[in-house]
N, C-alpha and C. Protein backbone atom coordinates (compact mmCIF):
# COMPACT_ATOMS: atom_id res chain seq x y z
N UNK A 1 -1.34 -17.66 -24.54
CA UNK A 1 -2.59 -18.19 -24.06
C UNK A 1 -3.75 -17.42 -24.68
N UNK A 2 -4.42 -17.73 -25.79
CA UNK A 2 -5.31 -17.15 -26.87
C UNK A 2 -6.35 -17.77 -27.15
N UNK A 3 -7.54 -17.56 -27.22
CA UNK A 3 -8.31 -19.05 -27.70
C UNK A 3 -8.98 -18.31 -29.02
N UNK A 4 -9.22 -19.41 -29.57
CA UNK A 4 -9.85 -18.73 -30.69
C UNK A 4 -11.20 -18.72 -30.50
N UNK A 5 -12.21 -19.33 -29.14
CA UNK A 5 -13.66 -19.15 -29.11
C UNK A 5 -14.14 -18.20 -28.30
N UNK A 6 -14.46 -17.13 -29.33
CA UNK A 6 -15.31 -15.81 -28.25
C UNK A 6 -16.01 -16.15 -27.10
N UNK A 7 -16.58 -17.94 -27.05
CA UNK A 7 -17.28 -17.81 -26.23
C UNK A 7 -17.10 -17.68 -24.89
N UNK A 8 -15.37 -18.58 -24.67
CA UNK A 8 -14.66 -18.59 -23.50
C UNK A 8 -14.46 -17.97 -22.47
N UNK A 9 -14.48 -17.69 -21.41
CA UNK A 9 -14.49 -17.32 -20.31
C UNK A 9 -13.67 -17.31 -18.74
N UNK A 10 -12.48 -16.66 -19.17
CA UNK A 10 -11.65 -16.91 -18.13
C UNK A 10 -11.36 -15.92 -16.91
N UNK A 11 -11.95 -15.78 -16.03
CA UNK A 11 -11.26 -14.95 -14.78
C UNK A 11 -10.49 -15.64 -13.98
N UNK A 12 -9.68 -14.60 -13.82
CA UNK A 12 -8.42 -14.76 -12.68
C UNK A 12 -8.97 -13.83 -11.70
N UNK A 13 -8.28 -14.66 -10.23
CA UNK A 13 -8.86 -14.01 -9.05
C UNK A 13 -7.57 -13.92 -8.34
N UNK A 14 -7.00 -13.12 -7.72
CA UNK A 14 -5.97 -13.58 -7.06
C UNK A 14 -6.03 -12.37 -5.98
N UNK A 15 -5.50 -12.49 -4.91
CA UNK A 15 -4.70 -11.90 -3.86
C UNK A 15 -3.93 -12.24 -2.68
N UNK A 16 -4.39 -12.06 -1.89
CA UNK A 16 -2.80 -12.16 -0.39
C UNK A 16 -3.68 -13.31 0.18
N UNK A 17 -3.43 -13.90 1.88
CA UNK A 17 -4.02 -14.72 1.92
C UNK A 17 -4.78 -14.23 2.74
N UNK A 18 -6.00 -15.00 3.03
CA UNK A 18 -7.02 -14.73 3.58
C UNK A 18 -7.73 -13.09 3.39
N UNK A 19 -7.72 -13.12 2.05
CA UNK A 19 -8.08 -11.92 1.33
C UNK A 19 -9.73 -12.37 0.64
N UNK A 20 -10.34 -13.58 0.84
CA UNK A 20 -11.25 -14.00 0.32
C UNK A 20 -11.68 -14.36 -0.71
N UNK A 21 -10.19 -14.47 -1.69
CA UNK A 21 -10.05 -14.84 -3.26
C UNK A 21 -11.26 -16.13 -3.19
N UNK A 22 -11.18 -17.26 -2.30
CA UNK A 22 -11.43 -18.24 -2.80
C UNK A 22 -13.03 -18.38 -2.57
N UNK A 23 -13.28 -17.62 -1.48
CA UNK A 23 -15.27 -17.31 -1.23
C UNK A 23 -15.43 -16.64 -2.33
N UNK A 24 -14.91 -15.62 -3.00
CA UNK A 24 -15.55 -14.78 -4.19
C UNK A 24 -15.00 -15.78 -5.47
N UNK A 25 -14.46 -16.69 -5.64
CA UNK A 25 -14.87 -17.16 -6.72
C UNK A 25 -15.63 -18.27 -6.71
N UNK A 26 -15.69 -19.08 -5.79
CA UNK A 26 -16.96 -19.83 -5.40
C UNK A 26 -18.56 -18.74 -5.64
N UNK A 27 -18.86 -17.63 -5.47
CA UNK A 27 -19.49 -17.36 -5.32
C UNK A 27 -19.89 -17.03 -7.11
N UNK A 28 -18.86 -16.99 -7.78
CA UNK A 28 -18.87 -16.17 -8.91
C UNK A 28 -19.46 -17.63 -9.47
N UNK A 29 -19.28 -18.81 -9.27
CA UNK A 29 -19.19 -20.12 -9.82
C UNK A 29 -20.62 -20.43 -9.38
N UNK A 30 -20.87 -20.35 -8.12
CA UNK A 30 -22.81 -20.59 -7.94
C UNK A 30 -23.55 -19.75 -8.74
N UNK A 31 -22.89 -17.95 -9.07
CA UNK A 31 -23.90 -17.49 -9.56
C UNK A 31 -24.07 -17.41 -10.95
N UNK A 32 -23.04 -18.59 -11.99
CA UNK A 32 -22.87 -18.61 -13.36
C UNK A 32 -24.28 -19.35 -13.52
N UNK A 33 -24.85 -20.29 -12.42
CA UNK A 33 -26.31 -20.44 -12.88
C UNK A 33 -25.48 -21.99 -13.91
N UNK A 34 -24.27 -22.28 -14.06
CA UNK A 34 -23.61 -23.81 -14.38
C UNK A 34 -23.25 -24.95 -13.69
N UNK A 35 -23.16 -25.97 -14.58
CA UNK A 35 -23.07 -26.83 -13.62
C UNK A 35 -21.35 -26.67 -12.67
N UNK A 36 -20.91 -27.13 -11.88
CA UNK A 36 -19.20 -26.74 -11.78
C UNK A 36 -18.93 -27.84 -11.43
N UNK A 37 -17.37 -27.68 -11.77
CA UNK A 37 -16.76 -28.70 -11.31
C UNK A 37 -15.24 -27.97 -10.58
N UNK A 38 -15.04 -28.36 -9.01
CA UNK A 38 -14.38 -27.73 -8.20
C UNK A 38 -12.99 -28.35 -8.88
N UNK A 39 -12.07 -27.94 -9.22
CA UNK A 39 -10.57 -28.53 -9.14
C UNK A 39 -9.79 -27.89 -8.10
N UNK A 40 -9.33 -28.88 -7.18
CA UNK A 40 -8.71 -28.67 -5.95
C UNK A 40 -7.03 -28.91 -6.35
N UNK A 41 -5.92 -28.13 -6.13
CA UNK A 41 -4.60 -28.46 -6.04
C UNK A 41 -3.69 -28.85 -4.73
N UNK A 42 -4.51 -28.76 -3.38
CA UNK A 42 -3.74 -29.04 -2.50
C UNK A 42 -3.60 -30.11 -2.45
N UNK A 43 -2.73 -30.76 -1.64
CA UNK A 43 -2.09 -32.00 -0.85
C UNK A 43 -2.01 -31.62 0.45
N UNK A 44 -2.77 -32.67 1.43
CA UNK A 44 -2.66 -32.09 2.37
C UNK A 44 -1.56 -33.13 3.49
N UNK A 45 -0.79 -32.29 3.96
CA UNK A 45 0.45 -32.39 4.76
C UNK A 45 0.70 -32.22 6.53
N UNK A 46 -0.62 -31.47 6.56
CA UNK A 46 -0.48 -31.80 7.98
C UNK A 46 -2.35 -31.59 8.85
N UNK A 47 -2.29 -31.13 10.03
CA UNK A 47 -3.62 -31.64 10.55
C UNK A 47 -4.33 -30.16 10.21
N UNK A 48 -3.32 -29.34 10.40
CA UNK A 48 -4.13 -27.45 10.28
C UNK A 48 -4.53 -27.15 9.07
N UNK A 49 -3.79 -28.02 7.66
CA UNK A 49 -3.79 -27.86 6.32
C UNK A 49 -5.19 -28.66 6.51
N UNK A 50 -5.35 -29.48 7.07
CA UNK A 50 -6.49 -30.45 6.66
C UNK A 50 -7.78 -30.07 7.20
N UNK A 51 -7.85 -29.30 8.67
CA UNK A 51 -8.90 -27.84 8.99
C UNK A 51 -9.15 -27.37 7.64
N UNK A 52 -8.20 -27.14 7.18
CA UNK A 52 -8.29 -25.50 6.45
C UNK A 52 -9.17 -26.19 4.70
N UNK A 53 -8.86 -27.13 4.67
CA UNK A 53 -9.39 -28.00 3.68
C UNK A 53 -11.22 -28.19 3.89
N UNK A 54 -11.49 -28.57 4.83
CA UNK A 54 -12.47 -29.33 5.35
C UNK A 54 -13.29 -27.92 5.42
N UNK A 55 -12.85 -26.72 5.80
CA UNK A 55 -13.92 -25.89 5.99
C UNK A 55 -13.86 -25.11 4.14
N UNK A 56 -13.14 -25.34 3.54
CA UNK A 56 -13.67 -24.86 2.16
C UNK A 56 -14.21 -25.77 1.52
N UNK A 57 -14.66 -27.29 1.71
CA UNK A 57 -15.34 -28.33 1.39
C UNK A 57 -16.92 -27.89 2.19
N UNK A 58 -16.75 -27.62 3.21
CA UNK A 58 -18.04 -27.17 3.96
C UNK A 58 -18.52 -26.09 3.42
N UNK A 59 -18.10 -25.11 2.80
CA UNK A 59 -18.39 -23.99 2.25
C UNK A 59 -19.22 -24.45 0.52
N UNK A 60 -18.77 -25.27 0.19
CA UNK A 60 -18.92 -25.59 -1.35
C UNK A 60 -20.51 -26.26 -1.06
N UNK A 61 -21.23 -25.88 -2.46
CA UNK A 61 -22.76 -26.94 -2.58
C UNK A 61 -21.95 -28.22 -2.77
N UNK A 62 -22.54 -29.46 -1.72
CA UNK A 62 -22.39 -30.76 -2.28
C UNK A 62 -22.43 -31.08 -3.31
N UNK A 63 -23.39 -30.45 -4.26
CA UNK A 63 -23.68 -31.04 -5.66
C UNK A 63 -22.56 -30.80 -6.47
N UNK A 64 -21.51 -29.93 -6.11
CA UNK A 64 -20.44 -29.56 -7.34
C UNK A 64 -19.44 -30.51 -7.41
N UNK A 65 -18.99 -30.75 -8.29
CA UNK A 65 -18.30 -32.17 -8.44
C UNK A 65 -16.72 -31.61 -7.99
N UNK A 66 -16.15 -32.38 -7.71
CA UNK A 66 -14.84 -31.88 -6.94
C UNK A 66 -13.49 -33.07 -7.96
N UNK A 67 -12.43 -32.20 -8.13
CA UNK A 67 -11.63 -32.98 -8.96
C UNK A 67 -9.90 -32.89 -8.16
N UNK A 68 -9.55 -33.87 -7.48
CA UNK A 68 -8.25 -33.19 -7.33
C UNK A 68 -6.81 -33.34 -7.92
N UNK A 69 -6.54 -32.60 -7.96
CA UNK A 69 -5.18 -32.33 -8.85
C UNK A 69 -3.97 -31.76 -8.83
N UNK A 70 -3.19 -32.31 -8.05
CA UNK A 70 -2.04 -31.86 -6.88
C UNK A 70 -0.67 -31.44 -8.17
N UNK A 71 -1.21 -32.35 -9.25
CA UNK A 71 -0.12 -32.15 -10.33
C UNK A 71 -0.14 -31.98 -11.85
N UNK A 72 -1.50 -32.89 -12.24
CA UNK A 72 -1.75 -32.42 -13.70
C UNK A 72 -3.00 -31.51 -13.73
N UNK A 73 -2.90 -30.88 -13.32
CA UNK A 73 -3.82 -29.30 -13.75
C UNK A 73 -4.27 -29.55 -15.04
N UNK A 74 -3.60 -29.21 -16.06
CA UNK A 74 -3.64 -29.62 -17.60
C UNK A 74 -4.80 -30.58 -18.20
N UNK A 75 -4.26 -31.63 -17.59
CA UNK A 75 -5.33 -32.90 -17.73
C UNK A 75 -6.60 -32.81 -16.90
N UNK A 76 -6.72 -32.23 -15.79
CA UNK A 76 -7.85 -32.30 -14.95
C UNK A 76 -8.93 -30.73 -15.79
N UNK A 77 -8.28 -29.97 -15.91
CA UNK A 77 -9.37 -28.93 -17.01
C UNK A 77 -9.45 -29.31 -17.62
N UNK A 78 -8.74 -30.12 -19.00
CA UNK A 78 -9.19 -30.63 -20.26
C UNK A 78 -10.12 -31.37 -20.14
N UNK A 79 -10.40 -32.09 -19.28
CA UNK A 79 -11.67 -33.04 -18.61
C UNK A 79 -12.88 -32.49 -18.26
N UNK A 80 -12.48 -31.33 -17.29
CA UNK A 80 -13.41 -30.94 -16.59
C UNK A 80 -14.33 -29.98 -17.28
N UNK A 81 -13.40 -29.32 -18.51
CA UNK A 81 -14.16 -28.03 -19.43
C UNK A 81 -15.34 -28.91 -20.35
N UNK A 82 -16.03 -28.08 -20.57
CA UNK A 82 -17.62 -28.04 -21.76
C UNK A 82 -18.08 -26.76 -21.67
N UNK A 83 -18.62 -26.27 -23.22
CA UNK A 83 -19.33 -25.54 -23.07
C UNK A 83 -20.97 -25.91 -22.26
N UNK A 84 -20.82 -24.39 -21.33
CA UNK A 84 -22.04 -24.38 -20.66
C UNK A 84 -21.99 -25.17 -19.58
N UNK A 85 -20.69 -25.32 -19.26
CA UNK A 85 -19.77 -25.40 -17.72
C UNK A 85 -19.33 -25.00 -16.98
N UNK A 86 -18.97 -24.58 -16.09
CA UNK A 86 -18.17 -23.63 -15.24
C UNK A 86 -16.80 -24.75 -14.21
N UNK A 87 -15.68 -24.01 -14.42
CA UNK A 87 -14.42 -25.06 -14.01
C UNK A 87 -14.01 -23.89 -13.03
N UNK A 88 -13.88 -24.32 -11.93
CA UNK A 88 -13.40 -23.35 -10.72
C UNK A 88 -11.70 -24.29 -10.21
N UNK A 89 -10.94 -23.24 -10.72
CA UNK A 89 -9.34 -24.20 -10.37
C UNK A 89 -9.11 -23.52 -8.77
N UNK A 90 -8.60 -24.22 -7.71
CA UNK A 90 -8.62 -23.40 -6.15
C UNK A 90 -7.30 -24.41 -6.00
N UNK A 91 -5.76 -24.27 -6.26
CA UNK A 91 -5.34 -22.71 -6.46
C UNK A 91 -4.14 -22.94 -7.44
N UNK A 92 -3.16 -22.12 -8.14
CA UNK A 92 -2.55 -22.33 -8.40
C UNK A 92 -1.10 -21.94 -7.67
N UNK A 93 -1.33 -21.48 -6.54
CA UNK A 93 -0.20 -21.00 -5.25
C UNK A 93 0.24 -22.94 -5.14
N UNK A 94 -0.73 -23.26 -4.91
CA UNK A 94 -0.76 -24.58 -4.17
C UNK A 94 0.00 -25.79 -5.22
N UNK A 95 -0.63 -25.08 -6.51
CA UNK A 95 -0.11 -26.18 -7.68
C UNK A 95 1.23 -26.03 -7.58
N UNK A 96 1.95 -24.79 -7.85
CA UNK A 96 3.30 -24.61 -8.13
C UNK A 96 4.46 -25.18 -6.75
N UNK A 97 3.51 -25.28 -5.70
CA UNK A 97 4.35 -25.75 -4.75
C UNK A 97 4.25 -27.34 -4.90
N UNK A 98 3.65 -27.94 -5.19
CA UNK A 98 3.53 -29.34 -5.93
C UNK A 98 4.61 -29.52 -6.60
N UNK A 99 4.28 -28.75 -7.60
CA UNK A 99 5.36 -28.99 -8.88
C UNK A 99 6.99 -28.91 -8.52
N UNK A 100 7.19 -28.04 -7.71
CA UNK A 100 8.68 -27.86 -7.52
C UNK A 100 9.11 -28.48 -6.10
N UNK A 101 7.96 -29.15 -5.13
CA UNK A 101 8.40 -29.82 -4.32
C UNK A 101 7.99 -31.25 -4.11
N UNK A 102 7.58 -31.88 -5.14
CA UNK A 102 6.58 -33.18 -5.02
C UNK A 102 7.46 -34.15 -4.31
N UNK A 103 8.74 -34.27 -4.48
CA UNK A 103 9.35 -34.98 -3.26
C UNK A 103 9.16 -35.13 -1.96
N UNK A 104 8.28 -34.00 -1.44
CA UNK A 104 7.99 -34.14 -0.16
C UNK A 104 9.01 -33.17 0.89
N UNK A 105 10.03 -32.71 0.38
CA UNK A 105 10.75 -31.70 1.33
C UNK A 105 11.10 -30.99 0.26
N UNK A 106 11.35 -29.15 0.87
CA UNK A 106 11.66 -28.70 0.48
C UNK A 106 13.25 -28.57 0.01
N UNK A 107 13.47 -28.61 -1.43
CA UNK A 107 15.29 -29.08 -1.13
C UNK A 107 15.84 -27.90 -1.34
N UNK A 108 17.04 -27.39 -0.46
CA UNK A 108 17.84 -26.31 -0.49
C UNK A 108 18.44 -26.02 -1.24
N UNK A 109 18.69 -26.87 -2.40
CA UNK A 109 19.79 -27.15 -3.44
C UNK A 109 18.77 -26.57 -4.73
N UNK A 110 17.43 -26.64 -4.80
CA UNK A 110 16.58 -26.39 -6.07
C UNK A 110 17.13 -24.54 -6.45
N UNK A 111 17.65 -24.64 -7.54
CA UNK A 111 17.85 -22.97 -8.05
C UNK A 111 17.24 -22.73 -9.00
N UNK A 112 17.02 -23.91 -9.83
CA UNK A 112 15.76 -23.58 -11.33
C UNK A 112 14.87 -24.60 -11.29
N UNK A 113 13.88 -23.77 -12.09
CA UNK A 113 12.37 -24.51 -12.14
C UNK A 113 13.02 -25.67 -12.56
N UNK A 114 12.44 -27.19 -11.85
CA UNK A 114 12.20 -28.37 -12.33
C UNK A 114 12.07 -28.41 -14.51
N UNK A 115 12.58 -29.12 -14.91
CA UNK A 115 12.01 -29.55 -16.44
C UNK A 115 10.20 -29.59 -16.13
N UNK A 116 9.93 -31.08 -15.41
CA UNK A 116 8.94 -31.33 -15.12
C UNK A 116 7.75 -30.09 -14.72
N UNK A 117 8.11 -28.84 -14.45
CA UNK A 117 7.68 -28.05 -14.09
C UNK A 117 6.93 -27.43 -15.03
N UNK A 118 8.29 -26.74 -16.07
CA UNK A 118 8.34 -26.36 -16.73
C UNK A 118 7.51 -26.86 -17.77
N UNK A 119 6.91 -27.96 -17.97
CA UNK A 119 6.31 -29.07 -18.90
C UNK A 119 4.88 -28.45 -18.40
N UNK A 120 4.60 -28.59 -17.07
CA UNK A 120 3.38 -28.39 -16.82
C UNK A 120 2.66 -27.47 -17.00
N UNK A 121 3.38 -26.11 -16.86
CA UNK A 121 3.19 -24.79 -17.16
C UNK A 121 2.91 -24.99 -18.85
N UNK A 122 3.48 -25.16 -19.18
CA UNK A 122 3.37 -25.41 -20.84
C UNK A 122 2.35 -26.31 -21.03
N UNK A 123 1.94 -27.15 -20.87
CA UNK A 123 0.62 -27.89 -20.54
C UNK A 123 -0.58 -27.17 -20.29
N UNK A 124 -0.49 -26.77 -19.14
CA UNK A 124 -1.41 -25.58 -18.45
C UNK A 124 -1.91 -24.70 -19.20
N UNK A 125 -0.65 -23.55 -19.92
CA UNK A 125 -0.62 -22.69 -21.30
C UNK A 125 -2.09 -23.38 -22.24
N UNK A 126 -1.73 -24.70 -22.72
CA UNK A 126 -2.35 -24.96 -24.01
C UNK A 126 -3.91 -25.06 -23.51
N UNK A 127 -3.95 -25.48 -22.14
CA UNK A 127 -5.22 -26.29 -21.52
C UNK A 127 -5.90 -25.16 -22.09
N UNK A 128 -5.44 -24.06 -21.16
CA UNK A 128 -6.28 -22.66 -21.30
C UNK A 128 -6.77 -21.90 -22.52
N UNK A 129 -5.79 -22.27 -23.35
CA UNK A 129 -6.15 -21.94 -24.69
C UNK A 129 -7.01 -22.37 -25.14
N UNK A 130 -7.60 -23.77 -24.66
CA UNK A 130 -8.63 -24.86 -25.53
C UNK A 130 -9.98 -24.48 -24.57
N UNK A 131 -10.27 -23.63 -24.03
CA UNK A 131 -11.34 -23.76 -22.73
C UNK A 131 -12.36 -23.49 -23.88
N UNK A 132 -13.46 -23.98 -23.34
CA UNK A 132 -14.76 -23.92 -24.21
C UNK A 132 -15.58 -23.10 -23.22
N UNK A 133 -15.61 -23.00 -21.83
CA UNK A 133 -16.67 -22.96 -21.05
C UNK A 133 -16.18 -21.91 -20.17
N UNK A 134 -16.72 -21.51 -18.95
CA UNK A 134 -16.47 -20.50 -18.08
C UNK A 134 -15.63 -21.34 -17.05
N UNK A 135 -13.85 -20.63 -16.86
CA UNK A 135 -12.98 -20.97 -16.13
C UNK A 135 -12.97 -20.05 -15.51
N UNK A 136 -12.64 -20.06 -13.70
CA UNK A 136 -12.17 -19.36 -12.65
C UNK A 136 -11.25 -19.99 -11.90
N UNK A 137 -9.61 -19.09 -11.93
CA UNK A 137 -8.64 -19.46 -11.52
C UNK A 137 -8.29 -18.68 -10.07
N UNK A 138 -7.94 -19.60 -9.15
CA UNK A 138 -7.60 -18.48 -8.31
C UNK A 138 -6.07 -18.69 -7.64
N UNK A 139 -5.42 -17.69 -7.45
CA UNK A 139 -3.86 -17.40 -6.90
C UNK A 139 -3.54 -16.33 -6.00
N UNK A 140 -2.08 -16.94 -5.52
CA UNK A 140 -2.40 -15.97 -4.47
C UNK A 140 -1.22 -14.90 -5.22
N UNK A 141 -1.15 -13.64 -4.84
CA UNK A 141 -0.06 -12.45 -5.19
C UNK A 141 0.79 -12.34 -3.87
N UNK A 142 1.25 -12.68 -3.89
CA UNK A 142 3.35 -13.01 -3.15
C UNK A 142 4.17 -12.02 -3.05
N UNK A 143 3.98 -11.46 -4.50
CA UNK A 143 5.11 -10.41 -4.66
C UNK A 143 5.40 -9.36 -4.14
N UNK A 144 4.36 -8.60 -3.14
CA UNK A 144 4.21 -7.78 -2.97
C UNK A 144 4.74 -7.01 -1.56
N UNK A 145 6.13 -7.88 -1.48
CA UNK A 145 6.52 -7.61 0.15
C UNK A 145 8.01 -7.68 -0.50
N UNK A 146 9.22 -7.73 0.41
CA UNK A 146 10.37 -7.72 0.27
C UNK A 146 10.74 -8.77 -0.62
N UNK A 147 11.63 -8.66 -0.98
CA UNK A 147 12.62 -10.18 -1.56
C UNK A 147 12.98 -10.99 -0.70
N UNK A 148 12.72 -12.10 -0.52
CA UNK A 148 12.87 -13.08 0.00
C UNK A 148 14.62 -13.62 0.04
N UNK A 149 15.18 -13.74 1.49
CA UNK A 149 16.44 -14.24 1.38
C UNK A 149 16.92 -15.57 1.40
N UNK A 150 16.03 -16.46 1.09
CA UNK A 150 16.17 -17.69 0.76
C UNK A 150 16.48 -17.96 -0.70
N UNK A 151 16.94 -18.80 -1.58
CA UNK A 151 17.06 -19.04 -2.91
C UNK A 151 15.50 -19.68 -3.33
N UNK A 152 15.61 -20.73 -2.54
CA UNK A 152 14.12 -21.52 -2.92
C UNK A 152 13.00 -20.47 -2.80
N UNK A 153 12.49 -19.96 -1.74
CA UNK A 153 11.77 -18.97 -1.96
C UNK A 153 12.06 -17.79 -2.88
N UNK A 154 12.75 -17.42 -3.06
CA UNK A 154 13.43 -16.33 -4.24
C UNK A 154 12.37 -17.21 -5.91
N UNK A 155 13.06 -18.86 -5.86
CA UNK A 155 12.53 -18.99 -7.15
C UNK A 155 10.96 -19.21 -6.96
N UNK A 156 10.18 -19.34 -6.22
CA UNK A 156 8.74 -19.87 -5.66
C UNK A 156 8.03 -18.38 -6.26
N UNK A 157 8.70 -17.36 -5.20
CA UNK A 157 8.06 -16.59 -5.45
C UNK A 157 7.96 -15.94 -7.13
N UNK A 158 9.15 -15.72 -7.63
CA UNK A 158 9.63 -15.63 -9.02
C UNK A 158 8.57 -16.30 -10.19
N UNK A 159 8.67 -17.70 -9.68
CA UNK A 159 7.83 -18.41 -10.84
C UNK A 159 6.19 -18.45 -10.62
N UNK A 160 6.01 -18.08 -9.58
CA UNK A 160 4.60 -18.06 -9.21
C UNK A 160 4.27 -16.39 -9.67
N UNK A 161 4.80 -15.52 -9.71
CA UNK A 161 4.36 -14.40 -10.52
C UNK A 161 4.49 -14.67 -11.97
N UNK A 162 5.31 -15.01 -12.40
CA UNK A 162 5.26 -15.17 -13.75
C UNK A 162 3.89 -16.32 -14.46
N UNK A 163 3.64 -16.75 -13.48
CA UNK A 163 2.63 -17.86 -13.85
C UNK A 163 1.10 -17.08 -13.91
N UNK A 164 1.20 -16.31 -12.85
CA UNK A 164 0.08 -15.15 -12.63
C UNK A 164 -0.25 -14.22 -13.66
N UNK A 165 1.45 -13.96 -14.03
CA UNK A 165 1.35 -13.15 -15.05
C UNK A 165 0.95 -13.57 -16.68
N UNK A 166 1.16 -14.70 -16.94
CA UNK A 166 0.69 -15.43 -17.79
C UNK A 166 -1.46 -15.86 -17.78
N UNK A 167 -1.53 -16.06 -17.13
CA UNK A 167 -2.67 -16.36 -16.29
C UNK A 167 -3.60 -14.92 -16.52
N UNK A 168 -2.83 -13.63 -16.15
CA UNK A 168 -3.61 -12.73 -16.49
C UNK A 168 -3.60 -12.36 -17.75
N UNK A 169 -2.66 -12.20 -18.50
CA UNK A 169 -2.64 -12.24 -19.39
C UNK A 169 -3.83 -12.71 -20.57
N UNK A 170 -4.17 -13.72 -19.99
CA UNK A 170 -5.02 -15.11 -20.77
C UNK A 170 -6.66 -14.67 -20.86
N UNK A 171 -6.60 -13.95 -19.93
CA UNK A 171 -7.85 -14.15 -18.86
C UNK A 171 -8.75 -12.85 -19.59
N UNK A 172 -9.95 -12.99 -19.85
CA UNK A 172 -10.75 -11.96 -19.96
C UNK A 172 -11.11 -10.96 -18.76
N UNK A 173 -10.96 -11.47 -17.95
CA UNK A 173 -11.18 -11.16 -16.38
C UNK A 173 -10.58 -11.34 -15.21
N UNK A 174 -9.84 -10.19 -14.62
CA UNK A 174 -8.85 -10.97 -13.77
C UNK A 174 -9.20 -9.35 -12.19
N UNK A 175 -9.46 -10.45 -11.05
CA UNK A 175 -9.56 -9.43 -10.05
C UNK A 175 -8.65 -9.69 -9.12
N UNK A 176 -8.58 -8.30 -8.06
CA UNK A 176 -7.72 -8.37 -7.15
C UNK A 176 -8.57 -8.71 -5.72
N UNK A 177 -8.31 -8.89 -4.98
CA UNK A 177 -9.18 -9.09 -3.69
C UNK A 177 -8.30 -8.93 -2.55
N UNK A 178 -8.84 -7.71 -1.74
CA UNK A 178 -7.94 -6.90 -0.51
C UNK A 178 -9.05 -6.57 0.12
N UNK A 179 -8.50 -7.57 1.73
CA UNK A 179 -9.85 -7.82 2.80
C UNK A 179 -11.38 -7.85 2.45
N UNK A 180 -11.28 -8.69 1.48
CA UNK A 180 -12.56 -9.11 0.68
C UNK A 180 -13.27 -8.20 0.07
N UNK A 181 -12.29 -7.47 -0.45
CA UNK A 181 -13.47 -6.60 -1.79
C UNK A 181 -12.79 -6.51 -2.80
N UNK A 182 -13.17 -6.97 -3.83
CA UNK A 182 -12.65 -7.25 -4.73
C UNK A 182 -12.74 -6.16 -6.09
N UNK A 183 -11.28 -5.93 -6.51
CA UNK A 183 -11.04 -4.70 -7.15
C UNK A 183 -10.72 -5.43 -8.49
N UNK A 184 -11.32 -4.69 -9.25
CA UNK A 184 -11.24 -4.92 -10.75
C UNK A 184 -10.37 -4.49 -11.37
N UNK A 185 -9.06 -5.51 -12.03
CA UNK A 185 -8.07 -5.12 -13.12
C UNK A 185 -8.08 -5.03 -14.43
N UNK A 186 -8.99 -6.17 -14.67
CA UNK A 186 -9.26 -6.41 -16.42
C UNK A 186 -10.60 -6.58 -16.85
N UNK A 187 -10.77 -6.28 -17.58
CA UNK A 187 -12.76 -7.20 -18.47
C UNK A 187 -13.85 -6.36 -16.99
């Protein structure tokens, strides 16, 4: 994940939940002084998910254009990027659970990433590479507790670091955020 335009602009935001990843990059996105465009990855599944939706819609300026994208990530930045833009992705925790459960239940039987998955991530990869404009990604960090004794969670958590890790990788800028203060890893 490389781009060849200096001008590009990618931070990664990530931490635990309710760590305030997603107020501090909203905030980072009003104060780029660009126009934005929100890309949302949830699906929402039940009535508390849909609270929890409604008050980060309440939080956002009306004026920012909102894009949602439960599955092609890829396609929804390639759209959404311009230079002298700002693309705020909220989240990629949310995407990857898309991707490996879009059936609608979690299946007990899943032990490796989906193909389809795998496609997207690779998708995703190139999107990022092509950014012209100021991108802010945000995720959550998982890893940071026991191993999980489930298989499915075993691979969730697994591929969702590696995705992070890619992600930071990419990123000119990538922070941590623990009980809302946000600690600087990269740029």
């Amino acid at each position: 994940m490389t781009s060849t335009d200096s001008s590009r602009e990618l931070t990664f935001i990530l931490g635990g939940a309710r760590s305030g990843k997603s107020a501090h990059a909203e905030r980072l996105a009003a104060q780029s002084g660009l126009p934005v465009t929100y890309i949302a990855t949830a699906s929402i599944g039940d009535a508390e998910f849909a609270e929890r939706v409604r008050l980060h819609r309440e939080r956002r300026p009306a004026y920012w254009t909102l894009v949602e994208a439960p599955l092609d990530l890829a396609g929804a930045l390639l759209e959404a990027d311009a230079a002298g833009h700002c693309v705020l992705i909220d989240c990629l925790t949310l995407w990857l659970a898309n991707l490996l459960f879009s059936s609608g239940s979690a299946d007990a039987q899943i032990a490796t990433l989906p193909d389809g998955a795998r496609a997207a991530f690779a998708q995703f990869d190139a999107a990022l590479a092509q950014v012209r404009g100021k991108v802010i990604v945000v995720s959550n960090e998982i890893g940071l507790g026991v191993v999980p004794l489930g298989s499915v969670t075993r691979l969730y958590v697994d591929e969702l670091g590696r995705l992070n890790q890619c992600v930071a990788a990419a990123s000119t800028r990538a922070t941590m955020m623990v009980a809302g203060l946000p600690l600087a890893l990269k740029g």
